[in-house]
N, C-alpha and C. Protein backbone atom coordinates (compact mmCIF):
# COMPACT_ATOMS: atom_id res chain seq x y z
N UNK A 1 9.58 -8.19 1.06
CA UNK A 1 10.79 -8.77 1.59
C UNK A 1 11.40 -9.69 0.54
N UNK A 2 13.05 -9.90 0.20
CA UNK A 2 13.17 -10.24 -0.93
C UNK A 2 13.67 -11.62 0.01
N UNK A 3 13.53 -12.82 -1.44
CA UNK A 3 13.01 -14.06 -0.82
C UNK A 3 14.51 -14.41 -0.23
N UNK A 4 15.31 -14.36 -0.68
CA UNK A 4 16.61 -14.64 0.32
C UNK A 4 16.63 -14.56 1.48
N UNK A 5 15.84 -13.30 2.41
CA UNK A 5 16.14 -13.11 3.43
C UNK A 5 14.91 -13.84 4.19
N UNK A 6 14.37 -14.67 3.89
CA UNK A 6 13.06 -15.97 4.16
C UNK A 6 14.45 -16.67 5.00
N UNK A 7 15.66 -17.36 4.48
CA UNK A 7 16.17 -18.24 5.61
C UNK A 7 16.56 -17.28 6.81
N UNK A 8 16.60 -16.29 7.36
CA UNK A 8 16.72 -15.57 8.62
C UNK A 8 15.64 -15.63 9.19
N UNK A 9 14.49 -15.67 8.54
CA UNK A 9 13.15 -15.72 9.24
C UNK A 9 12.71 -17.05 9.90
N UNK A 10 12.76 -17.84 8.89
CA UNK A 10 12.64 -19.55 8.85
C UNK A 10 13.64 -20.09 8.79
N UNK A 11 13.05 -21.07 9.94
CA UNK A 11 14.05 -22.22 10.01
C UNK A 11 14.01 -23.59 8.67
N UNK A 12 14.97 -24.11 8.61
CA UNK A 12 15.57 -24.75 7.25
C UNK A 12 14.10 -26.09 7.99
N UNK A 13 14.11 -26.43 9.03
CA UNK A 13 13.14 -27.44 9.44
C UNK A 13 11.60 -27.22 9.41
N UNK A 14 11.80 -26.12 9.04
CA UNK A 14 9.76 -25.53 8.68
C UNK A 14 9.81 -25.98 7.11
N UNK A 15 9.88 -25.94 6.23
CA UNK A 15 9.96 -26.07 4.92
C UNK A 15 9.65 -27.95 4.57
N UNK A 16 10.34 -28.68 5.01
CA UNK A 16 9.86 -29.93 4.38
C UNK A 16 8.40 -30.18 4.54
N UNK A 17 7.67 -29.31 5.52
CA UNK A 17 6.63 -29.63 6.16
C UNK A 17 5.19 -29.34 5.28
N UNK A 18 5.83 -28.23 4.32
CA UNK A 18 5.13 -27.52 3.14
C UNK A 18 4.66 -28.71 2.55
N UNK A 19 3.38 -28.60 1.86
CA UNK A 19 2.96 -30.12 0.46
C UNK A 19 2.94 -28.94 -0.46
N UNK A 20 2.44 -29.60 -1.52
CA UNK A 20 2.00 -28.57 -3.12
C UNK A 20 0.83 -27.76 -2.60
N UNK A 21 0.10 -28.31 -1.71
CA UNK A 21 -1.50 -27.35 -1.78
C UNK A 21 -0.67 -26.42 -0.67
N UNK A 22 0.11 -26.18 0.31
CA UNK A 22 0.50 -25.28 0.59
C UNK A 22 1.00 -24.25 -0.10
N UNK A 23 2.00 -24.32 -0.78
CA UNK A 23 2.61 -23.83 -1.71
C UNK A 23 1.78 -22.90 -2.62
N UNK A 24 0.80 -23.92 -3.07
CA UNK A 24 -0.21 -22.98 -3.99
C UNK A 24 -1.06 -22.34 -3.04
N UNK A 25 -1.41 -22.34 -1.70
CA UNK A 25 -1.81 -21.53 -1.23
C UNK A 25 -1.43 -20.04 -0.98
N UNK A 26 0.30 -19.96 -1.34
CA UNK A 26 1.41 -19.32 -0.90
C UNK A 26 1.29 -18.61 -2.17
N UNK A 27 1.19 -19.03 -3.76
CA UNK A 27 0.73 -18.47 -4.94
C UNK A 27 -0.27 -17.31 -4.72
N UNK A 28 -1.25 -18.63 -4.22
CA UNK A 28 -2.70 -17.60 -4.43
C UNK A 28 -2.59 -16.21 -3.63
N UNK A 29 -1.95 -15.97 -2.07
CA UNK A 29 -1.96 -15.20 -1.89
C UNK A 29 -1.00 -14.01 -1.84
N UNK A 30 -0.02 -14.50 -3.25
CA UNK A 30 0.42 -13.44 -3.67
C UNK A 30 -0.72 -12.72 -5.21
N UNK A 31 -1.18 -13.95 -5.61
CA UNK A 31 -2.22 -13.43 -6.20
C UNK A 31 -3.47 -12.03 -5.92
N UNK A 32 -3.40 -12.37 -4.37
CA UNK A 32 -4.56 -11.70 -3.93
C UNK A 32 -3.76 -9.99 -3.89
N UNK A 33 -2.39 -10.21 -3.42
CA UNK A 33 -1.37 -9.23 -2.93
C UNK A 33 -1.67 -8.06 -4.40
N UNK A 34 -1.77 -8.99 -5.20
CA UNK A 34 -1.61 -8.43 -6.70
C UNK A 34 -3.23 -7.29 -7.03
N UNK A 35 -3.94 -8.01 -6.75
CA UNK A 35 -5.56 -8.29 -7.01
C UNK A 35 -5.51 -6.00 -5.91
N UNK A 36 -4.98 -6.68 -4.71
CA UNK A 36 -5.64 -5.52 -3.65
C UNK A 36 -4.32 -3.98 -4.28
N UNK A 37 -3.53 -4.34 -5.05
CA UNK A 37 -2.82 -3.38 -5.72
C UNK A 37 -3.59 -2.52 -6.84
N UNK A 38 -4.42 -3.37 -7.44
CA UNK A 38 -5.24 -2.96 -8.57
C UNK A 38 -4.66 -3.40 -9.76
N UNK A 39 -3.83 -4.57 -9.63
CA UNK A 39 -3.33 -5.52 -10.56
C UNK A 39 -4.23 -6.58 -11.09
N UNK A 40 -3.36 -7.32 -11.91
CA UNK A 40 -3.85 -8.39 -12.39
C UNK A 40 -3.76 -10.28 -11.38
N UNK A 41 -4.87 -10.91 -10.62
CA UNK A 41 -4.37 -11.68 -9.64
C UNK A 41 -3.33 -12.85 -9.94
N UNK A 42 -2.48 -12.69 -10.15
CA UNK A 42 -2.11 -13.75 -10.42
C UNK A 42 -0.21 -13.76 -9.69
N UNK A 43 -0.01 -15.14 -8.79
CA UNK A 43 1.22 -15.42 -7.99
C UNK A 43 1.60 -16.53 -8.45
N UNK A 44 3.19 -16.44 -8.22
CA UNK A 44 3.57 -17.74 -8.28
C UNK A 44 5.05 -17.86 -7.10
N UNK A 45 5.23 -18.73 -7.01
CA UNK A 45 6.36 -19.71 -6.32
C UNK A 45 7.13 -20.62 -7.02
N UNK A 46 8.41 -20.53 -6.48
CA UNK A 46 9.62 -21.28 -7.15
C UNK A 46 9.96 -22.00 -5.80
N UNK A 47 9.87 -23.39 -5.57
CA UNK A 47 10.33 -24.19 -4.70
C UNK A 47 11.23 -25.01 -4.95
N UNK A 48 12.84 -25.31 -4.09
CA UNK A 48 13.80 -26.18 -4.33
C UNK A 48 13.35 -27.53 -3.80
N UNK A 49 13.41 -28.52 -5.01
CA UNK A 49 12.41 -30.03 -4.72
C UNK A 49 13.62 -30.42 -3.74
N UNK A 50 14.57 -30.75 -3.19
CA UNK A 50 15.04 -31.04 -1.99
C UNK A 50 14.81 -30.58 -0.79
N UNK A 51 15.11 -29.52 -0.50
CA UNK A 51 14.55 -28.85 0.72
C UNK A 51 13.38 -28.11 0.97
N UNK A 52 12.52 -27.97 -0.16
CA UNK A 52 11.04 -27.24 0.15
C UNK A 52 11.30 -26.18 0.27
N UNK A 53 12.41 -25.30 0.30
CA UNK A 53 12.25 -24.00 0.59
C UNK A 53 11.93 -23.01 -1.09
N UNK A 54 11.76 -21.82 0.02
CA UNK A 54 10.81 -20.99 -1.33
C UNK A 54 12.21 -20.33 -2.11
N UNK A 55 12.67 -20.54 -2.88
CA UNK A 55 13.55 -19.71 -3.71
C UNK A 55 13.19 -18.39 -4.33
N UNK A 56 11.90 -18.22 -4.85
CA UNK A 56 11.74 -17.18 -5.92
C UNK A 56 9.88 -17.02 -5.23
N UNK A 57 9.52 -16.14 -5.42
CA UNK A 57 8.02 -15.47 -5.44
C UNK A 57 8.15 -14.05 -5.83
N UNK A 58 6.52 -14.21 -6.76
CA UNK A 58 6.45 -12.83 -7.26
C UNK A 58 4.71 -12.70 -7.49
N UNK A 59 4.12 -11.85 -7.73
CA UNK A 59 3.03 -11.67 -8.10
C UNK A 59 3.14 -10.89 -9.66
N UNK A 60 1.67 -10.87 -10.78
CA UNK A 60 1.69 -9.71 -11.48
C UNK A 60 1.89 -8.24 -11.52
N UNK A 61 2.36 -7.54 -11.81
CA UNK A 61 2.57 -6.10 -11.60
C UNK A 61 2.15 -5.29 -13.10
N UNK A 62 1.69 -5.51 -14.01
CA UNK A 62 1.55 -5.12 -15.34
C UNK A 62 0.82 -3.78 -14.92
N UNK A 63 -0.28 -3.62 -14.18
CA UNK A 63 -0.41 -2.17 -13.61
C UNK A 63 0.86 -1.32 -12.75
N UNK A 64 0.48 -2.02 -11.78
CA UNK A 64 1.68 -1.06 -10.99
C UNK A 64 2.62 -0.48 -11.54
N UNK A 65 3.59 -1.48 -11.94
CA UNK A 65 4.76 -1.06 -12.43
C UNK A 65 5.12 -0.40 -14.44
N UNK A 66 3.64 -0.79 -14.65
CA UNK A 66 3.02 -0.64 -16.41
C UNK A 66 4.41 -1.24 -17.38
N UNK A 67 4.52 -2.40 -17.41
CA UNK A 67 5.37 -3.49 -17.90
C UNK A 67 4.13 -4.99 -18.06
N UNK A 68 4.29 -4.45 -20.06
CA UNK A 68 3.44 -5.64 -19.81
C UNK A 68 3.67 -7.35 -19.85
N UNK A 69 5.48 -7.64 -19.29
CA UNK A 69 5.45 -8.79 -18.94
C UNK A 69 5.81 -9.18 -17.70
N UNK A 70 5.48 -8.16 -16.68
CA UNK A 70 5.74 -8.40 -15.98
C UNK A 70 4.35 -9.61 -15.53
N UNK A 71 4.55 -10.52 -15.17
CA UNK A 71 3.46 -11.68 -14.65
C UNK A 71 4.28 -12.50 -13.79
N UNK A 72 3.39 -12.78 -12.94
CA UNK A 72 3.27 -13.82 -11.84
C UNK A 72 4.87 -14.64 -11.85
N UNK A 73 4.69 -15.05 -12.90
CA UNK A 73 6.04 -16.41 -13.17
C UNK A 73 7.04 -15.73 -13.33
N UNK A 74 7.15 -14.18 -14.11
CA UNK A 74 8.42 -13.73 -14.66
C UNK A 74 8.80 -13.23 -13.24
N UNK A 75 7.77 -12.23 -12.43
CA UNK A 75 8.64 -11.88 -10.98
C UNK A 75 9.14 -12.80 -10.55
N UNK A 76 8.36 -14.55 -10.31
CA UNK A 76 9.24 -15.34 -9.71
C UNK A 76 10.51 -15.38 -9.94
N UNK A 77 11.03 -15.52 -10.90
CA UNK A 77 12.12 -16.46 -11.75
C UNK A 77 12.70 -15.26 -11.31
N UNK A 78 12.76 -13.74 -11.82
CA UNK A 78 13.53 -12.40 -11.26
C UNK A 78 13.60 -12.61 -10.14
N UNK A 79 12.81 -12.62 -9.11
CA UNK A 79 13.04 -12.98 -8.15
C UNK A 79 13.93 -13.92 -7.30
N UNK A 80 14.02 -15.03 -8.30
CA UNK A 80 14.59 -16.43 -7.67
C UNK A 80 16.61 -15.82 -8.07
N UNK A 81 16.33 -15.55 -9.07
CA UNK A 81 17.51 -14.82 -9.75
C UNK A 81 18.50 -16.24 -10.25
N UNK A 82 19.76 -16.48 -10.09
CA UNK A 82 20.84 -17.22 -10.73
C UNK A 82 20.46 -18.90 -10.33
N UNK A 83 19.62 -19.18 -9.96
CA UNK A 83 19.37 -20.84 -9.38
C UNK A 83 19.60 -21.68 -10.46
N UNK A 84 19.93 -22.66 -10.01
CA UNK A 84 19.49 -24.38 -11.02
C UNK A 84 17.94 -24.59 -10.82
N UNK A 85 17.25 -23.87 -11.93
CA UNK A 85 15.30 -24.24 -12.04
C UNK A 85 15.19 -25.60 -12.66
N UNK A 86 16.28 -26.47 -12.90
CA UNK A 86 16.04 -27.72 -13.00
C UNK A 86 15.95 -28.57 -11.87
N UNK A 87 16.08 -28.03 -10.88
CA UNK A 87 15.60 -28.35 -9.47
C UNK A 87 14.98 -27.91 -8.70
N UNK A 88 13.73 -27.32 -8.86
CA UNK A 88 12.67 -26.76 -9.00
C UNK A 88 11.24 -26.59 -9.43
N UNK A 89 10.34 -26.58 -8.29
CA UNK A 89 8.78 -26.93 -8.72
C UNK A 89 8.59 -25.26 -8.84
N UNK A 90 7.93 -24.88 -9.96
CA UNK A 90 7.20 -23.58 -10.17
C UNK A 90 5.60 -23.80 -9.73
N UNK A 91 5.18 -23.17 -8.68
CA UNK A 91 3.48 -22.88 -8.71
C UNK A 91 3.50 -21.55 -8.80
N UNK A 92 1.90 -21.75 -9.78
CA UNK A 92 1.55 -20.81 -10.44
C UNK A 92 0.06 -20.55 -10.07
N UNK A 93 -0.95 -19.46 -9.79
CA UNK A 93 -2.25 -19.44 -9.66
C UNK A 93 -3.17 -19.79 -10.32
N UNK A 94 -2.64 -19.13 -11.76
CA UNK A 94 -3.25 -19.20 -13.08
C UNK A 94 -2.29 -20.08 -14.17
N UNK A 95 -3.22 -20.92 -15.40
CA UNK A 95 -2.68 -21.30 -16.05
C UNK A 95 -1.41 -20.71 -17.01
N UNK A 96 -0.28 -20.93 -16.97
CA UNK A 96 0.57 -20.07 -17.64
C UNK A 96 0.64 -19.49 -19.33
N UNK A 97 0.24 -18.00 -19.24
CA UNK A 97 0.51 -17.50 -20.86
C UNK A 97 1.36 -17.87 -21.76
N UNK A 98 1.40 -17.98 -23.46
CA UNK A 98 2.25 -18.35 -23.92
C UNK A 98 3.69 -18.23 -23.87
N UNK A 99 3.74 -16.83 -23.02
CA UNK A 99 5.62 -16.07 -22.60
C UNK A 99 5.74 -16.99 -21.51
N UNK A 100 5.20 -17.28 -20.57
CA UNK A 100 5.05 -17.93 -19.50
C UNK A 100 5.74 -18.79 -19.42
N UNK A 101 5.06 -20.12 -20.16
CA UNK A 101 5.06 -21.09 -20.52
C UNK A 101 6.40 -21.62 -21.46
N UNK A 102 6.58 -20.55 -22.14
CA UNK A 102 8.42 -20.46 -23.26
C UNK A 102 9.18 -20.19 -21.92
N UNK A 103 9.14 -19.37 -21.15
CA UNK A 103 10.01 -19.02 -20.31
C UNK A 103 10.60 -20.25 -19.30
N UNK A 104 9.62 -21.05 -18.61
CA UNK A 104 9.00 -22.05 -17.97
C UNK A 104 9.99 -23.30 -18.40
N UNK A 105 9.81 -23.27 -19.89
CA UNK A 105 10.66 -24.23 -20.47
C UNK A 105 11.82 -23.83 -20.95
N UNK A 106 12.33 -23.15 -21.46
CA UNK A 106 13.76 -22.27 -21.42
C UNK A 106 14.63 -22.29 -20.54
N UNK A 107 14.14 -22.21 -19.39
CA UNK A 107 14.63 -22.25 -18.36
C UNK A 107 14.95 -23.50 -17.59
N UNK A 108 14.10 -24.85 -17.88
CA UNK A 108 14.32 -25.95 -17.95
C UNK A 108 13.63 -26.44 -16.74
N UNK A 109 12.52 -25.69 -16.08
CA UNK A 109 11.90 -26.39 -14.78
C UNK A 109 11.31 -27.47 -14.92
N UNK A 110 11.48 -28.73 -14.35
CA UNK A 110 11.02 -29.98 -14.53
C UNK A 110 9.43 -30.26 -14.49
N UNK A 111 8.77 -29.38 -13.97
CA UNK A 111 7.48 -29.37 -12.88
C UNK A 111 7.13 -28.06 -12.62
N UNK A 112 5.65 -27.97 -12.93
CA UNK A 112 4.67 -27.13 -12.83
C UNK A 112 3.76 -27.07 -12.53
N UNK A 113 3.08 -27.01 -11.37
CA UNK A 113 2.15 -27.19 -10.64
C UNK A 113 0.84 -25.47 -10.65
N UNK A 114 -0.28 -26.05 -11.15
CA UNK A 114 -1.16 -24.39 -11.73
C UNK A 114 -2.18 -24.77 -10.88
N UNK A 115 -2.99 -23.39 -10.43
CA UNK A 115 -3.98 -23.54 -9.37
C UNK A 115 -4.98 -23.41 -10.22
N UNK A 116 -5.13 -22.91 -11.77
CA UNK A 116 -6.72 -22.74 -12.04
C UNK A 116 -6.74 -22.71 -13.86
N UNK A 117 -6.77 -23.88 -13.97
CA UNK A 117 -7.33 -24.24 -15.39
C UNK A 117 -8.53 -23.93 -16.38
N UNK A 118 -9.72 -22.97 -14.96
CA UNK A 118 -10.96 -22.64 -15.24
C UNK A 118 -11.00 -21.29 -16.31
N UNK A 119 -10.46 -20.78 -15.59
CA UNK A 119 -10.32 -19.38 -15.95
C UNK A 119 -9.23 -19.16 -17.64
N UNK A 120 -8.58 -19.92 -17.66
CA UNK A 120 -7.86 -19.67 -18.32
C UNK A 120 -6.78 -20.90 -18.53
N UNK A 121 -6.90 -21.96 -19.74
CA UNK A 121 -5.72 -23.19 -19.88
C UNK A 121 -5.19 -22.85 -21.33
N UNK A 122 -4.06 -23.82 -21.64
CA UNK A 122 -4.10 -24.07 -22.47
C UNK A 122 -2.55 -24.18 -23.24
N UNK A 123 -1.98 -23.77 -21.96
CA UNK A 123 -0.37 -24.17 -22.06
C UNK A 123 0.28 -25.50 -21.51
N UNK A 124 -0.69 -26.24 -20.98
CA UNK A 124 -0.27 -27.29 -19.99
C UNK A 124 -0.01 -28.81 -20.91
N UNK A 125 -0.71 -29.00 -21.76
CA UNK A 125 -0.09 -29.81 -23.10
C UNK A 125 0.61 -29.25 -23.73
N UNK A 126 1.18 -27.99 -24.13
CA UNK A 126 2.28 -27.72 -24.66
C UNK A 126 3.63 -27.83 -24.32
N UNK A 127 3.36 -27.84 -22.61
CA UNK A 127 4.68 -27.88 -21.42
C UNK A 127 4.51 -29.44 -21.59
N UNK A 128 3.13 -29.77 -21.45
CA UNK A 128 4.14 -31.39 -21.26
C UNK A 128 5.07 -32.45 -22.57
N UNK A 129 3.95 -31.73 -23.53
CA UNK A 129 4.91 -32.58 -25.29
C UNK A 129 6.41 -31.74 -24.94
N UNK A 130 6.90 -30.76 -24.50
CA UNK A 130 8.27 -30.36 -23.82
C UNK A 130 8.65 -30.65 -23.00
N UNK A 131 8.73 -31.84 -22.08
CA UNK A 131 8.73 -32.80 -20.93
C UNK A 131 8.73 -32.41 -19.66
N UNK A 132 7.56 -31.38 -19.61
CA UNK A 132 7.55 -31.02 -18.47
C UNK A 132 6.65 -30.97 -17.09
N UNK A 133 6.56 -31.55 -16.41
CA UNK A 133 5.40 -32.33 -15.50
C UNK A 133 4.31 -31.08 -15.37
N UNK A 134 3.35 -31.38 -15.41
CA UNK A 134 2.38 -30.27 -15.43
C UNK A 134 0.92 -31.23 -14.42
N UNK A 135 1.12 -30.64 -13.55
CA UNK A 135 0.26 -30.90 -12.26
C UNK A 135 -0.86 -29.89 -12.31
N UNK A 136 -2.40 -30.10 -12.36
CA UNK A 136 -3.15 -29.28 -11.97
C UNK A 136 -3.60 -29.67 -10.43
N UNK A 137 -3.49 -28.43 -10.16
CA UNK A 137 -4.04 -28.18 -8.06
C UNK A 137 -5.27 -27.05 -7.91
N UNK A 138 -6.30 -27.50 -8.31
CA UNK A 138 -6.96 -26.15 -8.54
C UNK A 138 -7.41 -25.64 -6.78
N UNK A 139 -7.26 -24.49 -7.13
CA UNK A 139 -7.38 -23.78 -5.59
C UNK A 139 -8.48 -22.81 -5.76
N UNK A 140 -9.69 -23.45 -4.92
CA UNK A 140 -11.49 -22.72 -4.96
C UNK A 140 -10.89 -21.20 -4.60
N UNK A 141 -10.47 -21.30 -4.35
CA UNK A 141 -10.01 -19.14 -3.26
C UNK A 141 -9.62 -18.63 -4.36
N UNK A 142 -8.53 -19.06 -5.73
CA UNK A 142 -7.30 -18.34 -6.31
C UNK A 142 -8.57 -18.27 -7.81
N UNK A 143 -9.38 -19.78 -8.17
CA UNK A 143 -10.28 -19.31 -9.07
C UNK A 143 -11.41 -18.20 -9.04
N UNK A 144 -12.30 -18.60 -7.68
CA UNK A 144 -12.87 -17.39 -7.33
C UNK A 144 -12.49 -16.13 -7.52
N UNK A 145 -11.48 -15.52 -7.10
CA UNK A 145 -10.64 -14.58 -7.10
C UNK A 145 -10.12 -13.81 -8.46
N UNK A 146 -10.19 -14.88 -9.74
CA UNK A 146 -9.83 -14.46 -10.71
C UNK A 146 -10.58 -14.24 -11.61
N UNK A 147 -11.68 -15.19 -11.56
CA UNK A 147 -13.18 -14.92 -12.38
C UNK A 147 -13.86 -13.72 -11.66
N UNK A 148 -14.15 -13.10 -10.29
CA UNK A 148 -13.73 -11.82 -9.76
C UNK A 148 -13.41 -10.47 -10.59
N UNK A 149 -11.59 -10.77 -10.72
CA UNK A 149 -11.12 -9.76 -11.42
C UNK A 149 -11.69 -9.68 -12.86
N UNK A 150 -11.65 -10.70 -13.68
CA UNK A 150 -12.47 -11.09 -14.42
C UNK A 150 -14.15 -10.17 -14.93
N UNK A 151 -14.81 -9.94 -14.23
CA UNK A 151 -15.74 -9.96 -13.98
C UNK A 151 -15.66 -7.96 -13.91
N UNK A 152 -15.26 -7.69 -12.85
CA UNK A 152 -14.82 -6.47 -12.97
C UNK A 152 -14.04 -5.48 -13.85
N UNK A 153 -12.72 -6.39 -14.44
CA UNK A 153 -12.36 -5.81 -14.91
C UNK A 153 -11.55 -6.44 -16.11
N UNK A 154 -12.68 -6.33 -17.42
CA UNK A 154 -12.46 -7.36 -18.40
C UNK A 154 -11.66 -7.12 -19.65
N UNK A 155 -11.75 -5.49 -19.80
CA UNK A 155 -10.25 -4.90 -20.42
C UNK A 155 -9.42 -5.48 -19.85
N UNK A 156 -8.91 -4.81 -18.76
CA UNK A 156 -7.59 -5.31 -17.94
C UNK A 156 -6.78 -6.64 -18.26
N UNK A 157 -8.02 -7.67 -18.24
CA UNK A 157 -7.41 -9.30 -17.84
C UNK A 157 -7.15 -9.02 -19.78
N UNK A 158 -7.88 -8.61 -20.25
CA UNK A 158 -7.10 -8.53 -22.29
C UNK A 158 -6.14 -8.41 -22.73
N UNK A 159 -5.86 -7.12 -21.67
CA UNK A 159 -4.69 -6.76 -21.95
C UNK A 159 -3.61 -7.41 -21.23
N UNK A 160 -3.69 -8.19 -20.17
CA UNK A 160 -2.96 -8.92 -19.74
C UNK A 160 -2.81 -10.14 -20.44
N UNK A 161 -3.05 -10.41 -21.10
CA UNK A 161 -3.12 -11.80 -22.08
C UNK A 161 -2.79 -11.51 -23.69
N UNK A 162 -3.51 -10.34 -24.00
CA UNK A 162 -3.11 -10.34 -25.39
C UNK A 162 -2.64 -8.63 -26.03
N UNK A 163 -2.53 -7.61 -24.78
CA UNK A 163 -1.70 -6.76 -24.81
C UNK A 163 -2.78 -5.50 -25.46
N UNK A 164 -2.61 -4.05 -25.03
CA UNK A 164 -3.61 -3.12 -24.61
C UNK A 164 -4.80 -3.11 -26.35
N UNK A 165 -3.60 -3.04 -27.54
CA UNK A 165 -4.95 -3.72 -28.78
C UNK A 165 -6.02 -4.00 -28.97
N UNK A 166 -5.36 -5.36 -28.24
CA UNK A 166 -6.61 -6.27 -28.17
C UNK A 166 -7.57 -5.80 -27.25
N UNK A 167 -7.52 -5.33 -26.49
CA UNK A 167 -8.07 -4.72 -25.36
C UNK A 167 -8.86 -3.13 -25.85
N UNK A 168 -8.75 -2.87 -26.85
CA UNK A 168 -9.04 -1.56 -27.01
C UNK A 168 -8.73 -0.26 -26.63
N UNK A 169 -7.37 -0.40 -26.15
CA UNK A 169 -7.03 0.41 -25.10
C UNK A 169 -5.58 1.34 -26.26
N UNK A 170 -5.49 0.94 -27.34
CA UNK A 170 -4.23 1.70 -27.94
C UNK A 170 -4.09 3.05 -27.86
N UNK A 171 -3.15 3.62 -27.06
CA UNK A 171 -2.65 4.93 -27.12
C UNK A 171 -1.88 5.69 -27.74
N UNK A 172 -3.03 6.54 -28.37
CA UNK A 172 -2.35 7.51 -29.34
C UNK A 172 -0.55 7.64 -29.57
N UNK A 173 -0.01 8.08 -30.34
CA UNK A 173 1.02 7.63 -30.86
C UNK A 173 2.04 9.17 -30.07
N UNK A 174 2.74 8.84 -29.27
CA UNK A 174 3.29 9.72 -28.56
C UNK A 174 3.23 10.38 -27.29
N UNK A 175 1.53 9.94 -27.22
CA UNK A 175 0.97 9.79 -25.57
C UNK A 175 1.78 8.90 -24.65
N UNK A 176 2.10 9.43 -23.61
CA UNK A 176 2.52 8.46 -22.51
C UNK A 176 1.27 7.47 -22.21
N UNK A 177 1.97 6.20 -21.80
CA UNK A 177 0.61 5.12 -20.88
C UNK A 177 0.38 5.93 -19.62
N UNK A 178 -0.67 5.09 -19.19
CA UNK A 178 -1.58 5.60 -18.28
C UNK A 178 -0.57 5.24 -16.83
């Protein structure tokens, strides 16, 4: 359901009621959405800091859709489409990749709130020397979940991070991807 049509569903008075650990709960289980696709887990949320409502959500799709930037944050922001993200909290499941993280700030979101530093950090001092609030919320369900995929499937998360190469996965030169 595309997130616009969230105010027909919800009322404008359900939304202030949301905190951050909601929100990232709302991540994680687009994370999971991602995870039961045979994706990579990882969700995020774009929230307007005045009214709490959800502007933008997306999960990873780098399988599904075989686009390898498609991630968590970029569906959001596609998702959220033409907004002012300077008024705007981004949660994220996972710590954000270096595209992520450029994008994140490019875009000018004040605040970034990440559910799991365990698995994977290392953009979150880079966002903030770029003045950008960087909140960790770690969420036991969304880490579990990713050390998980992790665990299973450890090409995959490679190539989701540093692209099929690195991963061992390079296809012959004229072969279609998988």
């Amino acid at each position: 359901m595309p997130t616009r049509s969230l105010s027909v569903l919800v009322d404008d008075a359900f939304w202030p009621r949301l905190n951050d650990a909601d929100f990232m709960r709302i991540a994680v289980l687009l994370a999971r959405k991602s995870y039961s696709e045979g994706g990579c887990p990882i969700g995020a949320v774009i929230v307007e800091r005045g009214s709490h409502r959800i502007v933008g959500k997306g999960h990873n799709t780098l399988v599904q859709e075989n686009h390898p930037y498609n991630h968590g944050e970029t569906a959001a922001i596609r998702d959220a489409g033409r907004v002012d993200f300077s008024a705007t909290t981004l949660y994220t499941s996972l710590s954000p990749c270096d595209i992520c993280a450029s994008l994140i700030q490019m875009r000018g979101f004040p605040r970034v709130v990440v559910g799991d530093v365990s698995n994977a950090s290392g953009t979150e001092t880079r966002l903030r020397q770029q003045g950008v609030e960087v909140d960790v919320l770690e969420d036991a369900q969304g880490i579990a979940l990713y050390r998980r995929f992790r665990t299973e499937q450890p090409e995959l998360e490679l190539e989701d991070w540093r692209g099929r190469a690195a991963a061992g996965q390079l296809p012959a030169v004229g072969s279609k991807p998988d």
